[in-house]
Protein backbone atom coordinates (compact mmCIF):
# COMPACT_ATOMS: atom_id res chain seq x y z
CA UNK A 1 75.94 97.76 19.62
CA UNK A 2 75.42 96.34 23.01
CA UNK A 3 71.94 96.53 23.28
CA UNK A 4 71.48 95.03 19.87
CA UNK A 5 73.35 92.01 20.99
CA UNK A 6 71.32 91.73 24.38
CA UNK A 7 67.91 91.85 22.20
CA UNK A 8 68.83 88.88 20.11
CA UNK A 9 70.32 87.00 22.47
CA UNK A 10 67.14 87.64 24.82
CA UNK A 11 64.79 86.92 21.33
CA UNK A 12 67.21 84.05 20.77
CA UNK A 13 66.84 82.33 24.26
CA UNK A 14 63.09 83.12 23.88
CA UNK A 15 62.55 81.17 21.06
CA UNK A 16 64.71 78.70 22.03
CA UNK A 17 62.68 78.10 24.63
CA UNK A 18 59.54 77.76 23.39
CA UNK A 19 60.87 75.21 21.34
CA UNK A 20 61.46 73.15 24.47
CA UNK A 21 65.73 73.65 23.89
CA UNK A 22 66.75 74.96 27.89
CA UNK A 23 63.90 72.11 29.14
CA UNK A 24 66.35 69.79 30.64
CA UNK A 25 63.55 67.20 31.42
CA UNK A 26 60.30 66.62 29.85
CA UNK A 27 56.99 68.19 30.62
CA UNK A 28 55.19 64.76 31.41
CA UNK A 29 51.31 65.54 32.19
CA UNK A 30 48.88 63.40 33.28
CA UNK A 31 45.19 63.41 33.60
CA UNK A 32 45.89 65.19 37.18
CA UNK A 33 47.50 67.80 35.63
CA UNK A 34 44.47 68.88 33.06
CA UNK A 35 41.82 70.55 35.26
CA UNK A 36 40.75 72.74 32.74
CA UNK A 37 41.84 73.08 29.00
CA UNK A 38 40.71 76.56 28.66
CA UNK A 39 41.92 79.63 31.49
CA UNK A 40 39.83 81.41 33.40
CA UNK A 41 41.96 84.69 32.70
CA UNK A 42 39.78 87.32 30.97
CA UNK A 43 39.94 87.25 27.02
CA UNK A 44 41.37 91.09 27.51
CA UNK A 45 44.36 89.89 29.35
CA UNK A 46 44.64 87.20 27.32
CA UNK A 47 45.68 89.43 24.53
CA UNK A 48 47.46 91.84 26.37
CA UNK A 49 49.94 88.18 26.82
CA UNK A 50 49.60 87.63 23.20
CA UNK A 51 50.94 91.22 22.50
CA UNK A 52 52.96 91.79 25.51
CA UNK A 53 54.19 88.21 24.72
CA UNK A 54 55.41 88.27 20.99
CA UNK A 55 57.32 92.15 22.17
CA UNK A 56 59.27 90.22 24.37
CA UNK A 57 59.65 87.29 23.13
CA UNK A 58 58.10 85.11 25.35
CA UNK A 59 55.37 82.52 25.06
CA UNK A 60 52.03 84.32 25.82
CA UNK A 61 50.54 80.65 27.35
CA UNK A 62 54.08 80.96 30.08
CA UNK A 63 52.28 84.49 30.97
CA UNK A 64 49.02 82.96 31.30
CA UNK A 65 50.16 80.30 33.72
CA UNK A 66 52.28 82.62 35.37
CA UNK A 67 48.85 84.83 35.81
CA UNK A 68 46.68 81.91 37.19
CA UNK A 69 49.37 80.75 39.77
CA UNK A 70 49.75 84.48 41.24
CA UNK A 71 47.06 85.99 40.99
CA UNK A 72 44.04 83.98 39.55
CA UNK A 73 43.21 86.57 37.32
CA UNK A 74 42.61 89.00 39.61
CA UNK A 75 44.31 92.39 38.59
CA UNK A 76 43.55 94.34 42.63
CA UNK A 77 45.05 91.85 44.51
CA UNK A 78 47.94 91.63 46.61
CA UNK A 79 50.22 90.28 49.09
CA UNK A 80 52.54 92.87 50.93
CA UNK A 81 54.53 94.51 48.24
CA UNK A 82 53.71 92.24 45.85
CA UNK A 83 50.54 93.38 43.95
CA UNK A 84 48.72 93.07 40.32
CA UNK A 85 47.65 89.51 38.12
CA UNK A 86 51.73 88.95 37.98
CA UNK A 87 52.60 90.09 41.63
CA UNK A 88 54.98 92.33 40.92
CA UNK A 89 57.09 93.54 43.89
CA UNK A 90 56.76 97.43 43.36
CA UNK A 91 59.99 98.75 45.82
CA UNK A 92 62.45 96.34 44.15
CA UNK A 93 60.61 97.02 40.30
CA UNK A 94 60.28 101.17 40.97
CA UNK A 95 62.83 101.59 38.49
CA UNK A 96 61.62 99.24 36.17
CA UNK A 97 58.50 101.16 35.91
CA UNK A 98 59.66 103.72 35.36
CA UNK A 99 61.82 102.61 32.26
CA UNK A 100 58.54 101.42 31.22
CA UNK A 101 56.48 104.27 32.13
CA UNK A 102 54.60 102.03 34.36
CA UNK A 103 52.83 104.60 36.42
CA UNK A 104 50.01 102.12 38.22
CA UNK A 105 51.05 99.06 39.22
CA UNK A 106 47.43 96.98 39.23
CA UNK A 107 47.02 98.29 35.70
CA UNK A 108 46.63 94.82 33.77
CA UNK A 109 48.81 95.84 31.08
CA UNK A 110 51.23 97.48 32.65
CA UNK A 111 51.56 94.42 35.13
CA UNK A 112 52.13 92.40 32.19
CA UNK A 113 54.53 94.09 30.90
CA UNK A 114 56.29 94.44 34.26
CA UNK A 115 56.21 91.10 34.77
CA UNK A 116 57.26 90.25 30.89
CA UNK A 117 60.18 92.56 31.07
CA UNK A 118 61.45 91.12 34.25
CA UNK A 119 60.96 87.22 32.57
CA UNK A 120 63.07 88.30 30.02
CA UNK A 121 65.60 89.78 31.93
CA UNK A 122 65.87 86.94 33.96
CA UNK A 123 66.08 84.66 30.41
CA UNK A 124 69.58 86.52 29.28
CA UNK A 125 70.65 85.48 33.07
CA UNK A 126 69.46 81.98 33.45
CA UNK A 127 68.10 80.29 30.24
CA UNK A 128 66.09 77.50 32.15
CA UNK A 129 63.09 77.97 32.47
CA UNK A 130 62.64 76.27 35.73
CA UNK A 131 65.15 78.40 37.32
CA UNK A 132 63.76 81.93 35.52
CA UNK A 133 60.31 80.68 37.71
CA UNK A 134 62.69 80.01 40.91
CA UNK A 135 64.01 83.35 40.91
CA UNK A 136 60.63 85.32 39.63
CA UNK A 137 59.09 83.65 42.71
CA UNK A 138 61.87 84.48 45.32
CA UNK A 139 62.93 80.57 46.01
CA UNK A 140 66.01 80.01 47.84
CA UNK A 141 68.71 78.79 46.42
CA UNK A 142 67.36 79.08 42.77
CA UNK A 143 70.44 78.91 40.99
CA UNK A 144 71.65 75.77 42.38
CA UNK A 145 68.57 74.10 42.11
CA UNK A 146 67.82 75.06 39.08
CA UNK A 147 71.47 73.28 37.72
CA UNK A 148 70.40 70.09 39.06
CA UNK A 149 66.71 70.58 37.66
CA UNK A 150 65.35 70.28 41.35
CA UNK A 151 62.50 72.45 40.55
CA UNK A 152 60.21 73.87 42.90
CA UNK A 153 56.28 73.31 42.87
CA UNK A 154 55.94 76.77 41.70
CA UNK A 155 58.28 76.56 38.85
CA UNK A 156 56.96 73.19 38.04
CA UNK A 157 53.54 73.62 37.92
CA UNK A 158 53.93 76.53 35.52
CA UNK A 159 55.85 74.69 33.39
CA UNK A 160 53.22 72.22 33.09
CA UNK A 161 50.52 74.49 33.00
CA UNK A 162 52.29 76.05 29.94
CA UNK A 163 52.95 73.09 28.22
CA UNK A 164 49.24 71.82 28.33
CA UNK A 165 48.21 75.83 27.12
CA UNK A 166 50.53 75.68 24.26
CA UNK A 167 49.23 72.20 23.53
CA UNK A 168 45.92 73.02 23.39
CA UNK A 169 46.77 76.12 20.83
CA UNK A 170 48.58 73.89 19.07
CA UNK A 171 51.75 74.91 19.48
């Protein structure tokens, strides 16, 4: 019963949040903030968002900008543990993999999914949106910051980023 209760509430929050409910300031973007309307991330992964996206509940444009700010698109890269187009840190995520039957971590989908399932998690936790970024990205102090909507660059940019993707698919 449990785990029926944790999937709504996590497809609740989700929802909620697309709708803009846990923003707890407006998205305001300007003409610095457009640099492109369309993402450079490949078509594939594009869908593999879309997919990986609607499974979990989660916006497919938040993966997207989460994509472009950690990786660029670019499924080989990394930076010390932290690897694949959503930089997942594979020692503290082994076991999540394995739940997920994750078995290489720079697969595209799989890295998605990695990354979606840990978003989602971190949803039930936090709600905010600004704070689920803060704590995806390792910032100190997340929590607090996020209660006083101090965001970080990170956090922020994605949020915008997200806001202008989901504008331009009319959402």
């Amino acid at each position: 019963m449990r785990k029926k209760g944790v999937k709504f509430a996590a497809g609740m929050l989700a929802l909620m949040m697309m709708a803009g409910v846990f923003i707890s300031r407006p998205i305001m973007l300007d003409a610095a903030d457009i640099q492109s309307e369309e993402t450079w991330i490949p078509v594939e992964y594009q869908e593999y968002c879309e997919e990986i996206g609607a499974k979990y509940g989660l916006s497919p444009e938040l993966l997207i900008a989460v994509i472009e700010k950690e990786s660029s698109g670019q499924p080989q890269v990394y930076n010390k543990n932290c690897k694949g187009l959503m930089q997942i840190n594979e020692p503290y995520h082994r076991d999540r993999m394995k739940k997920l039957g994750v078995t290489n971590i720079y697969d595209p989908y799989g890295n998605i999914m990695l990354g979606a399932d840990y978003l989602q998690q971190l949803f039930v936790m936090y709600q905010d949106p600004g704070t689920v970024l803060m704590v995806y990205n390792g910032s100190s102090k997340a929590v607090r910051r996020g209660l006083n909507a101090d965001y970080t660059e990170y956090a922020d940019s994605i949020l915008k980023r997200t806001a202008l993707l989901e504008k331009i698919h009319g959402k």
